[in-house]
Structures are given as structure tokens and as C-alpha cells.
Protein backbone atom coordinates (compact mmCIF):
# COMPACT_ATOMS: atom_id res chain seq x y z
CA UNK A 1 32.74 7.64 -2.44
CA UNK A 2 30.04 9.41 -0.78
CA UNK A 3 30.69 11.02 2.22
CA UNK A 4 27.23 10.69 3.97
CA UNK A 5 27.74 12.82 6.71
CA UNK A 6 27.67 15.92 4.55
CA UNK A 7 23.77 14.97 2.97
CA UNK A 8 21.02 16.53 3.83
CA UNK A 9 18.01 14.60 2.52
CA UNK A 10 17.80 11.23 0.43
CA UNK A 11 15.05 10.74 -1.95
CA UNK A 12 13.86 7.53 -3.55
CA UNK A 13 12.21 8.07 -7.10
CA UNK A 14 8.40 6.08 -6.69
CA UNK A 15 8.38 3.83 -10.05
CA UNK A 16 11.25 2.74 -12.68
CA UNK A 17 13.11 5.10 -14.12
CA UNK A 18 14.50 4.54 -17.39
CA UNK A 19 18.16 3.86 -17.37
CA UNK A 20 19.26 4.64 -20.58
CA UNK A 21 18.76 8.21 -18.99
CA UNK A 22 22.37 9.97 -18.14
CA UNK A 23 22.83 13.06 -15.59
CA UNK A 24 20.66 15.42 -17.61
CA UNK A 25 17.23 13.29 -18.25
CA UNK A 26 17.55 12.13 -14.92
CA UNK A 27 17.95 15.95 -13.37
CA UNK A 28 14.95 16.14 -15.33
CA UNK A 29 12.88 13.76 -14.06
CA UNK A 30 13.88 15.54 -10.17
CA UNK A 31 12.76 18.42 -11.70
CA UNK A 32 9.35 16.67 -12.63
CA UNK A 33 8.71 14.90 -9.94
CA UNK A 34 10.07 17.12 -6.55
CA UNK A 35 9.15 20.79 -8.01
CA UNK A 36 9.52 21.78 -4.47
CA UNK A 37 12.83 21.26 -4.46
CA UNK A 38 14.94 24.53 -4.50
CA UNK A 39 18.19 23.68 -3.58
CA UNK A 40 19.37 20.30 -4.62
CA UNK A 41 23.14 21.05 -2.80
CA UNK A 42 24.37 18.04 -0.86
CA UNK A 43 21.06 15.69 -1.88
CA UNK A 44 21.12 12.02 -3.03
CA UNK A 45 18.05 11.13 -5.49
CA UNK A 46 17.90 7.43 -6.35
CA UNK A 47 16.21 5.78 -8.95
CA UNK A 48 15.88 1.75 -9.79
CA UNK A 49 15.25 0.61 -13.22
CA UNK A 50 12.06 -1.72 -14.10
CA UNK A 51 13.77 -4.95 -13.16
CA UNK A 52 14.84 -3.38 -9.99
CA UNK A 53 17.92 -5.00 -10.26
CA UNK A 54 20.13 -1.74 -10.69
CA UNK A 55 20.38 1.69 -9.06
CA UNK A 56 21.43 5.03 -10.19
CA UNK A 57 22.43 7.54 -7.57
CA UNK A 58 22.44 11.48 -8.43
CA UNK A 59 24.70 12.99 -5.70
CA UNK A 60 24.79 17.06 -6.32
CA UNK A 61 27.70 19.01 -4.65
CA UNK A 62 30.01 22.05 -4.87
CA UNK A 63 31.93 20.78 -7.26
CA UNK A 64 29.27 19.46 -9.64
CA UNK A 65 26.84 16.58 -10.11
CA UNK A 66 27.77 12.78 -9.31
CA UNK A 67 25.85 9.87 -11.43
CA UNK A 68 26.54 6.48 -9.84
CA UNK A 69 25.58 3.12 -10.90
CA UNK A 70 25.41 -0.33 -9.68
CA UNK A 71 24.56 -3.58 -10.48
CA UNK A 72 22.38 -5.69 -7.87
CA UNK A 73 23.45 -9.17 -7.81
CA UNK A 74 19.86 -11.64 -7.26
CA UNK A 75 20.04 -11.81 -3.30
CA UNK A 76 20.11 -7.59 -3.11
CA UNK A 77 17.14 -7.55 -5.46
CA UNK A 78 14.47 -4.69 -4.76
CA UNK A 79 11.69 -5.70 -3.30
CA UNK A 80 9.49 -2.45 -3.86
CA UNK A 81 5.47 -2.72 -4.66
CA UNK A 82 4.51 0.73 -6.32
């Protein structure tokens, strides 16, 4: 479970990721995409695939990095226009 009150910033990834990505490609892609980024500590990056129908939430913390997944049932679809 996350504990929300320790992040710091959330980030939404603009456009479909591709979700046959794991923790590594999508650390990439964070890399890619938010070069500013310096410290990543207590940061939630999420990502939707092209459906927009699932989400994949990187959570990195002291202990290590956190890849969660769910499954959007039709009523909780996306509605994003990028």
C-alpha cells in the first residue's frame, strides 16, 4: 500500500506507455522523459497503456523500487486527449 503522506511529487507520463515494459524500461522512460529529475526518492510516476484501460505505478523508496499494476474496469476508463 502506498503511504501517500510520505510523497513528494506525482507525475503522470503524457502518451501510452508500453506495458510489456517491467521496472527497468519503465525507469527508463523517467529517465527520458523528466531529465530534470535528480532525486526520484519518495516519487510516484504513472503511466497508462494505449487502451487506457490499465495503470502502472513506479513508487521509489528507501528500500527499493515499487511497480504496481491495475486493471480499470469500463466505468474507471481514462479519459485523457494527448
Amino acid at each position: 500500500m502506498i503511504d501517500l503522506s510520505s510523497i513528494n511529487n506525482i507525475y503522470l507520463f503524457a502518451g501510452a506507455a508500453d506495458f510489456r515494459k517491467g521496472i527497468v524500461g519503465l525507469s527508463g522512460l523517467i529517465l527520458v522523459s523528466y531529465p530534470n529529475i535528480t532525486d526520484r526518492l519518495d516519487n510516484l510516476f504513472i503511466f497508462c497503456n494505449s487502451t487506457r484501460n490499465q495503470i502502472k505505478i513506479l513508487h521509489f523508496d528507501e528500500t527499493g523500487i515499487w511497480l504496481y499494476q491495475k486493471r480499470l474496469t469500463i466505468c474507471f476508463k481514462i479519459n485523457l486527449k494527448y
